[in-house]
PDB file of N, CA and C in Angstrom:
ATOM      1  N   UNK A   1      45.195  70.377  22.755  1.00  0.00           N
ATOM      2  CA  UNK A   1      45.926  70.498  24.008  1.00  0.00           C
ATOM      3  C   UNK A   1      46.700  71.806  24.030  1.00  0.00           C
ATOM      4  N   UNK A   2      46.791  72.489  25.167  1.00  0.00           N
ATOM      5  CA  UNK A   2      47.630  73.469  25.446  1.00  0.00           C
ATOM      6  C   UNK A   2      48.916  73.250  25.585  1.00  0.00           C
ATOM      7  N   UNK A   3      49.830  74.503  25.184  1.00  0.00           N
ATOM      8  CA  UNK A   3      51.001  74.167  24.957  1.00  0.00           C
ATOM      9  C   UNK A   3      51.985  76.024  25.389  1.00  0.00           C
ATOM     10  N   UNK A   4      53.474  75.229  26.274  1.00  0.00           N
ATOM     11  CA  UNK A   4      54.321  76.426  26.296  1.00  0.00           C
ATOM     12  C   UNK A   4      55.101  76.287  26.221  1.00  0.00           C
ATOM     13  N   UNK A   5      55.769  77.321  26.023  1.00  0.00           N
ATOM     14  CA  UNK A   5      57.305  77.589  25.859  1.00  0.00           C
ATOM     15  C   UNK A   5      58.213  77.530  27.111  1.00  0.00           C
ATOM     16  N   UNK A   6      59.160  76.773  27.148  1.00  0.00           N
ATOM     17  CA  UNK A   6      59.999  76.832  28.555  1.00  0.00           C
ATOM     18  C   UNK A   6      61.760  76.695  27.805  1.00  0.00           C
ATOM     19  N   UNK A   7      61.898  77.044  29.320  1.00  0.00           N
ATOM     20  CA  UNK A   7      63.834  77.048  29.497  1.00  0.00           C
ATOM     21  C   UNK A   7      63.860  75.982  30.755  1.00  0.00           C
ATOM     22  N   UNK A   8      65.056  75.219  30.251  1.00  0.00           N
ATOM     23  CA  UNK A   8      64.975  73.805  31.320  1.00  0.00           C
ATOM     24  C   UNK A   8      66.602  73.712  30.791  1.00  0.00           C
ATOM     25  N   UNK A   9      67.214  73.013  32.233  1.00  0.00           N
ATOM     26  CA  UNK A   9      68.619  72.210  32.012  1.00  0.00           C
ATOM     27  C   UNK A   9      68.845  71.040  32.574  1.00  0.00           C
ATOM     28  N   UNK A  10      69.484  70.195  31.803  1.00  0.00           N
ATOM     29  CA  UNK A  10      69.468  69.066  32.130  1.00  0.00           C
ATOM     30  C   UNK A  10      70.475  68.358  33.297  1.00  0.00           C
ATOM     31  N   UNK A  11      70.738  67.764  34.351  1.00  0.00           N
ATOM     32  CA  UNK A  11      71.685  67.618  34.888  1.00  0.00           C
ATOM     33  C   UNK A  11      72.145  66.110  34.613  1.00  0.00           C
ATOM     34  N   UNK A  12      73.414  66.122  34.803  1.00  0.00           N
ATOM     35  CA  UNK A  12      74.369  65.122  34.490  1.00  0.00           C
ATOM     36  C   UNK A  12      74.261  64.155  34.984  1.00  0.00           C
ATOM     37  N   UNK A  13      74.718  62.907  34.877  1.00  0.00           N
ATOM     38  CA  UNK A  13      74.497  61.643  35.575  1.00  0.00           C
ATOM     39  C   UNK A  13      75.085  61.773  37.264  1.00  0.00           C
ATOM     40  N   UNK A  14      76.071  62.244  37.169  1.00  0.00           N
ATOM     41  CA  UNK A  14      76.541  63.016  38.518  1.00  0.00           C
ATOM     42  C   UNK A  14      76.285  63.392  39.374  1.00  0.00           C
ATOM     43  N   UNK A  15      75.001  64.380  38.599  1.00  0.00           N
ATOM     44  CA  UNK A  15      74.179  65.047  40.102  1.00  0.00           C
ATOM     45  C   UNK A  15      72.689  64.280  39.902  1.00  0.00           C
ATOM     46  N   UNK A  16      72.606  63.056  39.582  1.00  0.00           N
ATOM     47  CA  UNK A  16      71.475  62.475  39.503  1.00  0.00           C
ATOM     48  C   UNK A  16      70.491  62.089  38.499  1.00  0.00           C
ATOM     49  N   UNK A  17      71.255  62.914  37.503  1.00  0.00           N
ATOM     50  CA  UNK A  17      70.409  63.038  35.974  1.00  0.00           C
ATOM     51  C   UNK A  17      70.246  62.342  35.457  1.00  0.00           C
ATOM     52  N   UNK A  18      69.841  62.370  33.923  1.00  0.00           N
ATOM     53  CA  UNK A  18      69.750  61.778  33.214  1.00  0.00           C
ATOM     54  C   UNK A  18      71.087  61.074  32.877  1.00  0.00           C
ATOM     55  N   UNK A  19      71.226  59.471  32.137  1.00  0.00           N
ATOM     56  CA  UNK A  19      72.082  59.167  31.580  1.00  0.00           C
ATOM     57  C   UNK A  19      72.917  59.601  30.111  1.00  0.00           C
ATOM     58  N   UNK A  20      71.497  59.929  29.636  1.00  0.00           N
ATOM     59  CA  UNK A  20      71.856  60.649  28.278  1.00  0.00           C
ATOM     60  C   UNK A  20      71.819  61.535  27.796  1.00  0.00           C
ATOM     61  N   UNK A  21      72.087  62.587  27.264  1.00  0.00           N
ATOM     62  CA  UNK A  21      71.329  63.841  26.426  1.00  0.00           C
ATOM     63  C   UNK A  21      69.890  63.430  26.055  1.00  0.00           C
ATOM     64  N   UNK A  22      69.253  64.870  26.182  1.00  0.00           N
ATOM     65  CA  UNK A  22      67.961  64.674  25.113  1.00  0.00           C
ATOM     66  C   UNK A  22      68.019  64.989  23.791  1.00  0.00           C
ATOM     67  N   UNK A  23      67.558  63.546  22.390  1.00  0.00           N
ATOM     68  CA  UNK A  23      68.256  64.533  21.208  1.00  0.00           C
ATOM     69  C   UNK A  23      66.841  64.927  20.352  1.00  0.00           C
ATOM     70  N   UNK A  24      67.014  65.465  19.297  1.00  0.00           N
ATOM     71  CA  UNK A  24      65.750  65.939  18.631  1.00  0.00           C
ATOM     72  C   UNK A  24      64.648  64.862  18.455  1.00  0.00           C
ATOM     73  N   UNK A  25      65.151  63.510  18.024  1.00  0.00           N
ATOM     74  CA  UNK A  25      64.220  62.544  17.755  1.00  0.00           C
ATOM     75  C   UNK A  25      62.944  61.839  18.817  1.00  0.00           C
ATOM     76  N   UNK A  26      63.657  62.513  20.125  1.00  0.00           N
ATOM     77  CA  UNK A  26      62.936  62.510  21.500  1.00  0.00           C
ATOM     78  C   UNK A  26      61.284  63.250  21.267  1.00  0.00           C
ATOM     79  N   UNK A  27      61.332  64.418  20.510  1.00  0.00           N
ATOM     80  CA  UNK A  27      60.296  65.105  20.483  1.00  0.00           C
ATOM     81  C   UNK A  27      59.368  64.947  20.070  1.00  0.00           C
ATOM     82  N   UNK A  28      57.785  64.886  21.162  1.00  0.00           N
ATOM     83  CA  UNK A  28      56.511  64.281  20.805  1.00  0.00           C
ATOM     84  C   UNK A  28      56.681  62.573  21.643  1.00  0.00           C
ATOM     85  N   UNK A  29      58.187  62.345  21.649  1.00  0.00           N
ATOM     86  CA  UNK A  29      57.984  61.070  22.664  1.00  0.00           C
ATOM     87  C   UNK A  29      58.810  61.649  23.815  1.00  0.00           C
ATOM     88  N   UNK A  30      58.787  61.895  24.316  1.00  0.00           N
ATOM     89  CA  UNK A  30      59.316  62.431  26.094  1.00  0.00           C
ATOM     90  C   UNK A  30      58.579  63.282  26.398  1.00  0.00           C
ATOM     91  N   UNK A  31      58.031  62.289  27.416  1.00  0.00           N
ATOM     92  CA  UNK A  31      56.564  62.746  28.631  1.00  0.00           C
ATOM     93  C   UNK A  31      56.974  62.540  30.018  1.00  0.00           C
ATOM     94  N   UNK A  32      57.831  63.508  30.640  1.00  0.00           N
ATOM     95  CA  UNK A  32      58.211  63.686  31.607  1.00  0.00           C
ATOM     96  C   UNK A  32      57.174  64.350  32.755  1.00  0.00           C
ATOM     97  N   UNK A  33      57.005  64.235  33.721  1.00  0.00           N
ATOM     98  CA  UNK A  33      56.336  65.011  34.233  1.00  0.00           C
ATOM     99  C   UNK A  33      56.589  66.316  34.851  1.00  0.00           C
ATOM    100  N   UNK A  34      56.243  67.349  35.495  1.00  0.00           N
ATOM    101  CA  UNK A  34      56.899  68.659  35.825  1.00  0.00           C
ATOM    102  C   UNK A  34      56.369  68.861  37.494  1.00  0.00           C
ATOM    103  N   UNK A  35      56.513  69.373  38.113  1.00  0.00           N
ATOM    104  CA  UNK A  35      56.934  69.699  39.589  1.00  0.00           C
ATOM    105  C   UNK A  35      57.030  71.127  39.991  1.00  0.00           C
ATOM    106  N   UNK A  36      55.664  71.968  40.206  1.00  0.00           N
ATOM    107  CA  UNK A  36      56.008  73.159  40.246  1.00  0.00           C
ATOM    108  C   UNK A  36      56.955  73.441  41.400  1.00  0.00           C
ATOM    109  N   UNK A  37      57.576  74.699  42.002  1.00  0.00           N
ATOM    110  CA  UNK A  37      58.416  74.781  42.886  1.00  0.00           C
ATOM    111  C   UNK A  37      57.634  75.210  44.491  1.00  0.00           C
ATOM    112  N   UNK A  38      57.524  74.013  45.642  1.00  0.00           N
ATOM    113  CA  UNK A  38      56.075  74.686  46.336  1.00  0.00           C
ATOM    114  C   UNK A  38      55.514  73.633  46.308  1.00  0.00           C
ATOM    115  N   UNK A  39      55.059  72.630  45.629  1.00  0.00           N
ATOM    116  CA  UNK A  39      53.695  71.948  45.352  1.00  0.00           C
ATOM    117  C   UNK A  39      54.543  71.007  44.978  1.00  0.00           C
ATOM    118  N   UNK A  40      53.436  69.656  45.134  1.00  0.00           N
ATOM    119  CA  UNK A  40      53.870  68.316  45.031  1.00  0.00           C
ATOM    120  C   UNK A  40      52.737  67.445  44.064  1.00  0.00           C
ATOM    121  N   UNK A  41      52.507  67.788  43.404  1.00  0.00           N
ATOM    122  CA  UNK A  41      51.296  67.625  42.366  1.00  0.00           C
ATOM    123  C   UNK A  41      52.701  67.493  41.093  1.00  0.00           C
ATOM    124  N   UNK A  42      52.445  66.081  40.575  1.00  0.00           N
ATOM    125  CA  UNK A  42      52.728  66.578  38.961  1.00  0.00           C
ATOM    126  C   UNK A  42      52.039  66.183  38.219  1.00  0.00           C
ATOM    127  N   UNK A  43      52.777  67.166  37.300  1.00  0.00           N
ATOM    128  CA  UNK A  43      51.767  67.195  35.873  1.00  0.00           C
ATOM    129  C   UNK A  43      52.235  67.152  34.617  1.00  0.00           C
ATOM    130  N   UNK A  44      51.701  65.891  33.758  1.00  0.00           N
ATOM    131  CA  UNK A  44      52.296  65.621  32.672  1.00  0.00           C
ATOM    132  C   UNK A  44      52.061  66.385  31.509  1.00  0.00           C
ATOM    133  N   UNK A  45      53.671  66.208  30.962  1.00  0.00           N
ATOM    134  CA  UNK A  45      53.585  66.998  29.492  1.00  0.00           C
ATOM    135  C   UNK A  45      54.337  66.221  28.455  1.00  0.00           C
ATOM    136  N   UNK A  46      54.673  66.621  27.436  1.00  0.00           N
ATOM    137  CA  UNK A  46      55.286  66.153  26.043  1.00  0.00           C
ATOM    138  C   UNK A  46      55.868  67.186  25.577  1.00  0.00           C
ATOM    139  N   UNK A  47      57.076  66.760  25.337  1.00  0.00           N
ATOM    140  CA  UNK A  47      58.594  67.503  24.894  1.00  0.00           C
ATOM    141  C   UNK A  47      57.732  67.676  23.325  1.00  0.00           C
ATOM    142  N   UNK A  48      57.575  68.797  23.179  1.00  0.00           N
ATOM    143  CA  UNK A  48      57.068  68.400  21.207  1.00  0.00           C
ATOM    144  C   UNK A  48      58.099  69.768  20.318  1.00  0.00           C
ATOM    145  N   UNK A  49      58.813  70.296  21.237  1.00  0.00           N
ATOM    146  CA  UNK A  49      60.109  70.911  20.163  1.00  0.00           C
ATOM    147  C   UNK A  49      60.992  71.609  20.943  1.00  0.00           C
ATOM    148  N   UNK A  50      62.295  71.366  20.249  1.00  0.00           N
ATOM    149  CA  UNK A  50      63.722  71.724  21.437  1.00  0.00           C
ATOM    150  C   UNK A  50      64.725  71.465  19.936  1.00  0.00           C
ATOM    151  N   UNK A  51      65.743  71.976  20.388  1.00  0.00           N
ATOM    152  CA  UNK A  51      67.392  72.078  19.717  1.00  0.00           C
ATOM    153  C   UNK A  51      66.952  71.413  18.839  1.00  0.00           C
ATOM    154  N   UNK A  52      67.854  71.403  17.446  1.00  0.00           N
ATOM    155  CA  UNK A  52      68.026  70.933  16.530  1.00  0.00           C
ATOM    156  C   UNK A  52      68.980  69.590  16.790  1.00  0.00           C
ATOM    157  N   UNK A  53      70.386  70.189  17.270  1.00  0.00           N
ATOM    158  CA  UNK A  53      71.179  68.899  17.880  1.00  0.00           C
ATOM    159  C   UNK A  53      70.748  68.631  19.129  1.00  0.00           C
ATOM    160  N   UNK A  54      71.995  67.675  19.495  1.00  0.00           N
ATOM    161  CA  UNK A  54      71.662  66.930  20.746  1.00  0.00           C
ATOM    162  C   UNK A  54      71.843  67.806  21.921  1.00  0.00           C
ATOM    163  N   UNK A  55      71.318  67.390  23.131  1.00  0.00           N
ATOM    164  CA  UNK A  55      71.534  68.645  24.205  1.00  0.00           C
ATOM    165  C   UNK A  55      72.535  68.400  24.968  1.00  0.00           C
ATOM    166  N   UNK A  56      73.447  69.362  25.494  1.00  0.00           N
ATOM    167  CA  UNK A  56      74.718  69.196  26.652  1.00  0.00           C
ATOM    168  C   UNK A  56      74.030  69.437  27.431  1.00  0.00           C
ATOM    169  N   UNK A  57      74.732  68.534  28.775  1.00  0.00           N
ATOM    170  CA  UNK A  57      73.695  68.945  30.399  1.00  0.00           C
ATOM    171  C   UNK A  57      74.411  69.923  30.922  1.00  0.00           C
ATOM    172  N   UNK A  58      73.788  70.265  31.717  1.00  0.00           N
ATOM    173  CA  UNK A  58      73.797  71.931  32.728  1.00  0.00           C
ATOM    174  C   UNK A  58      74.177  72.575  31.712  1.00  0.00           C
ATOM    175  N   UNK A  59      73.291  73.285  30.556  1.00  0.00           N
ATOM    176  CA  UNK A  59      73.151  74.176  29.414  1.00  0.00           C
ATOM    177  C   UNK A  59      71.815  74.073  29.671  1.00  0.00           C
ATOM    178  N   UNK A  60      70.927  75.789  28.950  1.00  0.00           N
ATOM    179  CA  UNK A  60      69.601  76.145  29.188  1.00  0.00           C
ATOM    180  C   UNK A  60      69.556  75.886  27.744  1.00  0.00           C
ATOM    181  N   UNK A  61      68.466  75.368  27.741  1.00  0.00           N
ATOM    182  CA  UNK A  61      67.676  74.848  26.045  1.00  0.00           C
ATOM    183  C   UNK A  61      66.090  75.746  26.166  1.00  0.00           C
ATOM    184  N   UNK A  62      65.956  75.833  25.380  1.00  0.00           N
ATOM    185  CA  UNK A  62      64.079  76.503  25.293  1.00  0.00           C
ATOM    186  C   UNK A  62      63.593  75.170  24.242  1.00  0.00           C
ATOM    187  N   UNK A  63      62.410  74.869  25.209  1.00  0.00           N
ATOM    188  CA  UNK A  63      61.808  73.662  24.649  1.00  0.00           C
ATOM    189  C   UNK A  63      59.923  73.549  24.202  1.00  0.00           C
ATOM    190  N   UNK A  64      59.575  73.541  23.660  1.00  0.00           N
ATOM    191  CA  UNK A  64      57.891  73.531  23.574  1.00  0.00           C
ATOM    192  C   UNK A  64      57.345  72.085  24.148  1.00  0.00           C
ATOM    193  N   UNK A  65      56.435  72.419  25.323  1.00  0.00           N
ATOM    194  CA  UNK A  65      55.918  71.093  25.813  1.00  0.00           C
ATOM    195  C   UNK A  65      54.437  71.782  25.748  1.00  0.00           C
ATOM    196  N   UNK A  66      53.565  70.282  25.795  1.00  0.00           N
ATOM    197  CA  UNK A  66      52.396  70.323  25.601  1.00  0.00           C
ATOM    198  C   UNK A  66      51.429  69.449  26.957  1.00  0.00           C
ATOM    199  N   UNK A  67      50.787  70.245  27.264  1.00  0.00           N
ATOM    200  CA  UNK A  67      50.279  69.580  28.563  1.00  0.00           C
ATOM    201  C   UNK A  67      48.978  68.139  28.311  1.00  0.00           C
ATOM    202  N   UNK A  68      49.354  67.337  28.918  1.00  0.00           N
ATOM    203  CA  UNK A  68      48.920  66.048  28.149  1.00  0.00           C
ATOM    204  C   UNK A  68      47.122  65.442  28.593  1.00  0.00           C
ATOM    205  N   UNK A  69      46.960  66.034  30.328  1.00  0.00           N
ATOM    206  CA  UNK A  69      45.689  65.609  30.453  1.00  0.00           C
ATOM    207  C   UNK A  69      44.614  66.755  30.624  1.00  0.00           C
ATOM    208  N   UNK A  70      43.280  66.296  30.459  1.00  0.00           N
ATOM    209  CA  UNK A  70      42.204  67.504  30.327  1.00  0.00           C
ATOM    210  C   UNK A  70      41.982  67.932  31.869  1.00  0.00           C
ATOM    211  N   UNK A  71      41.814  66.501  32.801  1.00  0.00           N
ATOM    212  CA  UNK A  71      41.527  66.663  33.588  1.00  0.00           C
ATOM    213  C   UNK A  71      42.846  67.294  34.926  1.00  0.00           C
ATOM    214  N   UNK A  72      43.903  67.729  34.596  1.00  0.00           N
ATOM    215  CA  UNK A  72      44.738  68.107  35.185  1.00  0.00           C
ATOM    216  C   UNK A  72      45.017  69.794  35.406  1.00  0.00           C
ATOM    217  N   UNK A  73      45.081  70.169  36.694  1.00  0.00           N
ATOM    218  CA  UNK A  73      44.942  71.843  36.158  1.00  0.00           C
ATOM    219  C   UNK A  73      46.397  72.158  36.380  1.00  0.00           C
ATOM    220  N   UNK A  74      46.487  72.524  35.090  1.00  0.00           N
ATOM    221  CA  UNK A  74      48.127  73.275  34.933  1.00  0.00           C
ATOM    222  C   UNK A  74      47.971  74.734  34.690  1.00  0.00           C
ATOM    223  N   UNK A  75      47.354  75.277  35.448  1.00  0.00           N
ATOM    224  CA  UNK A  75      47.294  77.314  35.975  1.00  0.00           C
ATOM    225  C   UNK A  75      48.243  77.343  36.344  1.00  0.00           C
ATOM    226  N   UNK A  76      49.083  76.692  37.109  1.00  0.00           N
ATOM    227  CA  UNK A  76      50.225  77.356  38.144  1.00  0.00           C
ATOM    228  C   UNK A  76      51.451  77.331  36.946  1.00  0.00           C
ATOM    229  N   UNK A  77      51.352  76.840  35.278  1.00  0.00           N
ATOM    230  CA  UNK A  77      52.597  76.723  34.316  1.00  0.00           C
ATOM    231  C   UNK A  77      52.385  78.244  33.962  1.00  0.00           C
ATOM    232  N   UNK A  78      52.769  79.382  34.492  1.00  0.00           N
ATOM    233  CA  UNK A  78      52.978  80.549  33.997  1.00  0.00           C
ATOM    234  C   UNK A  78      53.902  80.720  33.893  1.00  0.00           C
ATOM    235  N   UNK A  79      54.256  82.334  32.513  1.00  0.00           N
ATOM    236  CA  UNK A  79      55.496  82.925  32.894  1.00  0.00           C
ATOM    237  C   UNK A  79      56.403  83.386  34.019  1.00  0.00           C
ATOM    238  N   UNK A  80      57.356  82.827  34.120  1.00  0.00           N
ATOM    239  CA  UNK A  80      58.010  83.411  35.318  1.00  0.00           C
ATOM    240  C   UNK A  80      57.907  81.959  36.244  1.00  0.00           C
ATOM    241  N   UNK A  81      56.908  80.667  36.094  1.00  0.00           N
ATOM    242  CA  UNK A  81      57.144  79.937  36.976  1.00  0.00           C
ATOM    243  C   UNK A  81      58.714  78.936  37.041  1.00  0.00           C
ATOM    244  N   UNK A  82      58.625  78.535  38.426  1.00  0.00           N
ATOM    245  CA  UNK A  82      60.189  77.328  37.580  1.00  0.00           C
ATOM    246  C   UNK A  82      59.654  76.240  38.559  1.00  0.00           C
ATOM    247  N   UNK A  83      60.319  75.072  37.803  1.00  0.00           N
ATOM    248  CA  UNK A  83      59.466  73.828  37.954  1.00  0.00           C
ATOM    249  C   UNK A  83      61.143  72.856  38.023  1.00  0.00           C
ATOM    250  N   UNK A  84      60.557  71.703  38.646  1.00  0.00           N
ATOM    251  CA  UNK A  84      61.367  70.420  38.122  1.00  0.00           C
ATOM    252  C   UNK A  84      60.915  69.456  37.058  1.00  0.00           C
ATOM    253  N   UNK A  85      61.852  68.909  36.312  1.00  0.00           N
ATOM    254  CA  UNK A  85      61.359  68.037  35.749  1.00  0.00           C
ATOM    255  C   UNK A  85      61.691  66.540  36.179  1.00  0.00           C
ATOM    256  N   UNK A  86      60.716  65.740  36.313  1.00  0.00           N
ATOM    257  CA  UNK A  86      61.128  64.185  37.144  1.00  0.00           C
ATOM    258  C   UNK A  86      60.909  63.296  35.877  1.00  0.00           C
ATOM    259  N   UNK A  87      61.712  62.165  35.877  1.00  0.00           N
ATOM    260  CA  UNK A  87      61.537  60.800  35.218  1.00  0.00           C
ATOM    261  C   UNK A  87      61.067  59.845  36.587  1.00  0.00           C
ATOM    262  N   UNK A  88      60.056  59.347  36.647  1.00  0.00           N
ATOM    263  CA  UNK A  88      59.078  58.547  37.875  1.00  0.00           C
ATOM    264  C   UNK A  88      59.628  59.663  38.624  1.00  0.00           C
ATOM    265  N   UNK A  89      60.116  59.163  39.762  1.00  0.00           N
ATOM    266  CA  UNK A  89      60.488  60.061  41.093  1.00  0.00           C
ATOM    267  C   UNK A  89      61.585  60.879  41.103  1.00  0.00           C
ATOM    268  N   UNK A  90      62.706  60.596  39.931  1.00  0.00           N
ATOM    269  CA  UNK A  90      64.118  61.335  39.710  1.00  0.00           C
ATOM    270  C   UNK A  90      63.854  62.757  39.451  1.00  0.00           C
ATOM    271  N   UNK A  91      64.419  63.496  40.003  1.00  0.00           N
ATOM    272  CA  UNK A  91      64.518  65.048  39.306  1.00  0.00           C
ATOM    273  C   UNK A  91      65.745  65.253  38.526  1.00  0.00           C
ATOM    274  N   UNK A  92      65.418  65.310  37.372  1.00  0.00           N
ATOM    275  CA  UNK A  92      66.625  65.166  36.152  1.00  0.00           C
ATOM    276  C   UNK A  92      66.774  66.867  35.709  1.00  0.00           C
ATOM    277  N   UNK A  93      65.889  67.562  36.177  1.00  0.00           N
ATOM    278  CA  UNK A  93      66.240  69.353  35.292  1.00  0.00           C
ATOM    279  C   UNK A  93      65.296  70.251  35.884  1.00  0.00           C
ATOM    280  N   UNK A  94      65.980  71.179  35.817  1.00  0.00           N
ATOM    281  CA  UNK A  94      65.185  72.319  36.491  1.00  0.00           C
ATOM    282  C   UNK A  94      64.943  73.442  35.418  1.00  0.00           C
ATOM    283  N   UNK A  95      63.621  74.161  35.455  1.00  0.00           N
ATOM    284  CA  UNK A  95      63.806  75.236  34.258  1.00  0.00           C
ATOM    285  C   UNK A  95      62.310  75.749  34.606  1.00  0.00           C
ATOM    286  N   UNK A  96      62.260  77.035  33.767  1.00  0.00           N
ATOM    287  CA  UNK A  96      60.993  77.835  33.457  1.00  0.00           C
ATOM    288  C   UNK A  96      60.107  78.115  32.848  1.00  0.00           C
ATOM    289  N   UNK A  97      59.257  78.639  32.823  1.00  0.00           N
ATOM    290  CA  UNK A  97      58.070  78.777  31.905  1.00  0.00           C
ATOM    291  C   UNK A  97      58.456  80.061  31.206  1.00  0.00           C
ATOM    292  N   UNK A  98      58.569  79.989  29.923  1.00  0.00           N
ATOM    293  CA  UNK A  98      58.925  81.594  29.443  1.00  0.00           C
ATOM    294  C   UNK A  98      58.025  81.795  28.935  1.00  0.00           C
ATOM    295  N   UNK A  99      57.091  81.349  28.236  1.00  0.00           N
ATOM    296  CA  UNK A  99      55.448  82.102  27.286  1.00  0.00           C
ATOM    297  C   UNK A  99      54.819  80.925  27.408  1.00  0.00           C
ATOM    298  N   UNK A 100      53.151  81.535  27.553  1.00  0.00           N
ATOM    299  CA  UNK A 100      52.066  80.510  27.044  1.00  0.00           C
ATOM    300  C   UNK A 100      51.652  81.183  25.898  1.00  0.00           C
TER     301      UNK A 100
END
């Protein structure tokens, strides 16, 4: 599977977010889906490396996700793109694609 590098922040329960931090042990299990900015197509991936500790929300983390189906076209995950990230329908973080 293909895999990139991104910058993403998490937002607070406040503005809709998540309840919790994301912490390291998450990684390889959090399969969030992504939301390019424009388009209503998502497309699943897997958190498979981020921070050592736990994450503070509205802070930029650089995270490695891995795109999960064959049959899904994820062309539009380039550098420079920015995306949402949703849990089902929630948009919990917003962030970018920094390298494939």
């Amino acid at each position: 599977m293909k895999s990139v590098n991104i910058c993403a922040s998490f937002f607070p329960p406040e503005r809709g977010g998540r309840k919790l931090a994301l912490i390291p042990e998450a990684w390889g299990h959090y399969m969030p889906h992504l939301r390019v900015e424009g388009h209503e197509e998502l497309l699943g991936v897997r958190f498979l490396a981020g921070p050592r500790e736990a994450t503070e929300f509205s802070k930029d983390y650089e995270f490695g996700i891995e795109f999960m189906y064959s049959g899904v076209d994820y062309s539009r995950l380039i550098p420079g793109t920015e995306f949402e990230v949703l849990e089902g329908l929630k948009v919990v973080a917003k962030g970018m694609v920094l390298s494939d």
